[in-house]
C-alpha atoms as a PDB file:
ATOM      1  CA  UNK A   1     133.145 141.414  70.009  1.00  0.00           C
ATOM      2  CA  UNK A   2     134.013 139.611  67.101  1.00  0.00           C
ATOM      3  CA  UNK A   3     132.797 140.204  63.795  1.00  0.00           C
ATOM      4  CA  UNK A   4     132.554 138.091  60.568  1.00  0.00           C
ATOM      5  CA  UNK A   5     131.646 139.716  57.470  1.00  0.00           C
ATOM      6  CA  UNK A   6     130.609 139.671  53.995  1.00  0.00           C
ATOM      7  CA  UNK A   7     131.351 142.118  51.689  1.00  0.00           C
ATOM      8  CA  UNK A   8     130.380 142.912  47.912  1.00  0.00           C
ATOM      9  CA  UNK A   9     127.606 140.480  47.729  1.00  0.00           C
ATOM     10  CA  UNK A  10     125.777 140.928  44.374  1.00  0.00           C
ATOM     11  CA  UNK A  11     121.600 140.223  44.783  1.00  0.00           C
ATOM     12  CA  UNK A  12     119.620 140.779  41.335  1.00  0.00           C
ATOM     13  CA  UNK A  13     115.742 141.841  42.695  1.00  0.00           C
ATOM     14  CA  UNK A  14     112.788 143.979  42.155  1.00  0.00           C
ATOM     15  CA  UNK A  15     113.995 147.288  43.966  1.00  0.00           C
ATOM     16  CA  UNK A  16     112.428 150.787  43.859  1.00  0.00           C
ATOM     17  CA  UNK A  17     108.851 153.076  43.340  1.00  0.00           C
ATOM     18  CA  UNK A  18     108.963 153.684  39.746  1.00  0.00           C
ATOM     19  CA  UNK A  19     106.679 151.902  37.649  1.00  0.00           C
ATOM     20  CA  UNK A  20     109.301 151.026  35.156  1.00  0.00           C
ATOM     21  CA  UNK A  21     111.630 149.683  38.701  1.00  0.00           C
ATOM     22  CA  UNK A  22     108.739 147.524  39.333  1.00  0.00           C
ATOM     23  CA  UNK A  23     109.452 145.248  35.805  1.00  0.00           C
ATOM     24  CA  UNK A  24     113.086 144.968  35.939  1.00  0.00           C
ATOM     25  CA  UNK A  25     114.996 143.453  38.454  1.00  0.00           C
ATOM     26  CA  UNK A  26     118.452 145.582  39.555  1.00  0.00           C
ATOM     27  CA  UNK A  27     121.202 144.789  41.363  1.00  0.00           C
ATOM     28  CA  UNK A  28     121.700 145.653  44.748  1.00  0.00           C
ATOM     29  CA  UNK A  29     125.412 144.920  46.839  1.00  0.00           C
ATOM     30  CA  UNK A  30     124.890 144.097  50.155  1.00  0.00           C
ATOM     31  CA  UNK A  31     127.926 144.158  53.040  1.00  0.00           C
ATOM     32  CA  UNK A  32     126.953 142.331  56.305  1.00  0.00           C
ATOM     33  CA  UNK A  33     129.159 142.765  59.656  1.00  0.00           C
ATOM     34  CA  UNK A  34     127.902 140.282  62.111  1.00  0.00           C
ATOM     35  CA  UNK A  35     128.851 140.378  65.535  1.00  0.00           C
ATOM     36  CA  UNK A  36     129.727 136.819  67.118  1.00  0.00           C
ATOM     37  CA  UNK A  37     132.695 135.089  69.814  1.00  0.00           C
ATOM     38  CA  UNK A  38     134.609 132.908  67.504  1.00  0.00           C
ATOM     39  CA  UNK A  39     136.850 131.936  70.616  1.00  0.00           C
ATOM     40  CA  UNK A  40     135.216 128.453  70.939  1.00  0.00           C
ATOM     41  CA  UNK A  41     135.251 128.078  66.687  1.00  0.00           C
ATOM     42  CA  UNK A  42     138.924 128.890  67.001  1.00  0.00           C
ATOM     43  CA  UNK A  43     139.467 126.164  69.535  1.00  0.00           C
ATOM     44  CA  UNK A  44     137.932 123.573  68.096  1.00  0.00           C
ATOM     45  CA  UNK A  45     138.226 124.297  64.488  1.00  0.00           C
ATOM     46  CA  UNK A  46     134.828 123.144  63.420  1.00  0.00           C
ATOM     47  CA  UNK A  47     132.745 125.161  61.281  1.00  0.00           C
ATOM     48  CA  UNK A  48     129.671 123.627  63.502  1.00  0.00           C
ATOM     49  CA  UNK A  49     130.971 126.580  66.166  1.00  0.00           C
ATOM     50  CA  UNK A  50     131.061 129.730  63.941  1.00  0.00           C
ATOM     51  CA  UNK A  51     129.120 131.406  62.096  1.00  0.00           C
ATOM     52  CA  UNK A  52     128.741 129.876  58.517  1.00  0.00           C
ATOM     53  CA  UNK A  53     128.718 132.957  55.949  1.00  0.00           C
ATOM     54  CA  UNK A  54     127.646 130.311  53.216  1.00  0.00           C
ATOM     55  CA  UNK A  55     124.833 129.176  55.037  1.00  0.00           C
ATOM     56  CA  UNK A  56     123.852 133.044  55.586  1.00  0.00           C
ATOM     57  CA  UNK A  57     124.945 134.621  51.743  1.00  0.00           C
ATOM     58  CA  UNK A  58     122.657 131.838  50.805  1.00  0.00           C
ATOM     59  CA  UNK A  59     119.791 132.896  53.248  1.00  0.00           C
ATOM     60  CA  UNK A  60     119.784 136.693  52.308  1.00  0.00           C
ATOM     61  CA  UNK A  61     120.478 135.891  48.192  1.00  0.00           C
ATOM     62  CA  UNK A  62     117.321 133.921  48.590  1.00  0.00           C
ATOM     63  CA  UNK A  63     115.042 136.536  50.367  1.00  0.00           C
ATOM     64  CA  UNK A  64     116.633 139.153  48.249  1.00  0.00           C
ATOM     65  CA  UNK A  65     116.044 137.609  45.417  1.00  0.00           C
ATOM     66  CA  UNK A  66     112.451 137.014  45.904  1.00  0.00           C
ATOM     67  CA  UNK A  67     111.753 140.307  48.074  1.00  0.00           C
ATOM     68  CA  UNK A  68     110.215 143.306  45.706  1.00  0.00           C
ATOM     69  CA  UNK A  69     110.266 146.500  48.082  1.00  0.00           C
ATOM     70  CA  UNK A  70     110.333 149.620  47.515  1.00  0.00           C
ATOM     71  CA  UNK A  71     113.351 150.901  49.219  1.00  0.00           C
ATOM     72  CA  UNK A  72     116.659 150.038  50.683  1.00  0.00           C
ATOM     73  CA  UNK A  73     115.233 150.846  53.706  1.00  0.00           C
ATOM     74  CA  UNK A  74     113.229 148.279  54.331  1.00  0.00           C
ATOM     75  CA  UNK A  75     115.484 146.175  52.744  1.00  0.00           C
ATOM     76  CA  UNK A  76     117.859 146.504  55.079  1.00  0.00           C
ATOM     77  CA  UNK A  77     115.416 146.230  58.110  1.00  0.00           C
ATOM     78  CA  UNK A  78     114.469 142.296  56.861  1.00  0.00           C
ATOM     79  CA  UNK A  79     117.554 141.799  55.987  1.00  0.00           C
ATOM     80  CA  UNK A  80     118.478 142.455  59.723  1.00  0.00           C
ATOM     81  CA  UNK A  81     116.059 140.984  61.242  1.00  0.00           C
ATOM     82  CA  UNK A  82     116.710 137.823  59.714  1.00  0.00           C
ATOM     83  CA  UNK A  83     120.892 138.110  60.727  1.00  0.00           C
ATOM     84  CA  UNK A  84     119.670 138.416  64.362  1.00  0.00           C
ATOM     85  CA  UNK A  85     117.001 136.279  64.725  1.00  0.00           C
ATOM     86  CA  UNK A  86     117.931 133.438  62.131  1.00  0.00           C
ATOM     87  CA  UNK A  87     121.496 133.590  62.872  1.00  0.00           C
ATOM     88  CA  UNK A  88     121.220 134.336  66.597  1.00  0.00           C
ATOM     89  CA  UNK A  89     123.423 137.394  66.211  1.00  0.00           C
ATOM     90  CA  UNK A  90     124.009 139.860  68.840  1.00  0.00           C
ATOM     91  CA  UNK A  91     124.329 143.011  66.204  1.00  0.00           C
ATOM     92  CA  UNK A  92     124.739 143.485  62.380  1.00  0.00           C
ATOM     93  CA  UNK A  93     125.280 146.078  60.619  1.00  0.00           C
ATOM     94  CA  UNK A  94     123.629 146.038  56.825  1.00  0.00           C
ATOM     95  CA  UNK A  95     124.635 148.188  54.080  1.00  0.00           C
ATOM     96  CA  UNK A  96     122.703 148.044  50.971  1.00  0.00           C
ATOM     97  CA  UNK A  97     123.848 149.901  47.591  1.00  0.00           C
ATOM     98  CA  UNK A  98     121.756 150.467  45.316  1.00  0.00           C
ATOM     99  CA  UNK A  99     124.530 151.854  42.701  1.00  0.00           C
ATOM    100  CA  UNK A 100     123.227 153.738  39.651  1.00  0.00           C
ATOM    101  CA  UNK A 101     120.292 154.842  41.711  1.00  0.00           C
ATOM    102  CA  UNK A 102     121.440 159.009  41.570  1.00  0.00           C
ATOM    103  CA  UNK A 103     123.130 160.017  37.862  1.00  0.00           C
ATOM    104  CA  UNK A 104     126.324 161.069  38.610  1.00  0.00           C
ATOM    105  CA  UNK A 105     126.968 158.555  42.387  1.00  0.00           C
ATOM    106  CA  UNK A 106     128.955 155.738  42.500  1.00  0.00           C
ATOM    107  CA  UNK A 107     127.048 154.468  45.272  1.00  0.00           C
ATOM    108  CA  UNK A 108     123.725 155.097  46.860  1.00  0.00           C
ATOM    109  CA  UNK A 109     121.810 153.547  49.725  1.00  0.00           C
ATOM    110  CA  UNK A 110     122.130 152.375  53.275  1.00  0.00           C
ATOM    111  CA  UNK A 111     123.513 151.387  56.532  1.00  0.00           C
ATOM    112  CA  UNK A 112     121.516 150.372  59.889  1.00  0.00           C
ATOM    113  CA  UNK A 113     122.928 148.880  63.125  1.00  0.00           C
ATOM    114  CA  UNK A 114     120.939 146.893  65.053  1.00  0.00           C
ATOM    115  CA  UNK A 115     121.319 145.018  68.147  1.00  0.00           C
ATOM    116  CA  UNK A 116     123.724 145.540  71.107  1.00  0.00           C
ATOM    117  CA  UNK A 117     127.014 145.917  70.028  1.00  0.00           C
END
């Protein structure tokens, strides 16, 4: 299994259950491992046989973006969904940070795997 990944990606949204979350929008940093076979993208050298991270950073910044949930959690369920079944992934794995959530963290949030790895 291969994986491509983005790391460190910086999504400004409406995030959290406090009324005063609900009028700001926060940022959230998302890293994405995506499992793919870049055997045939490395023969060809053709971005047509990979996985294009632009084409999904611009995907999730625009769901994201738009999304207002509650939590990370479900967050990071969408998110995944949309890696597998958009993307035609075989597994992901989603980690959403929703830093300055907890005084005193660095980070705070979440990781899911899903798919077959």
């Amino acid at each position: 299994m291969d994986i491509i990944y983005l790391h460190d990606l910086k999504i400004e949204c409406v995030i959290g259950i406090w009324e005063w979350e609900r009028r700001i929008k926060q940022t959230v940093i998302l890293d994405l491992d995506m499992a793919t076979d870049i055997r045939r993208a490395a023969a060809t050298d053709h971005i047509d046989d990979t996985l294009n991270y632009k084409a999904v950073a611009k995907r999730i910044i625009q769901f994201v973006g738009d999304s207002q949930f509650q939590l990370v959690e479900t967050m990071a369920e969408k998110v995944a969904e949309i890696l597998l079944a958009e993307f035609k992934l075989k597994w992901a794995r989603v980690r959403i940070n929703k830093r300055g959530a907890v005084r005193g963290a660095g980070d705070v949030g979440v990781i899911i795997e899903r798919g077959e790895k």
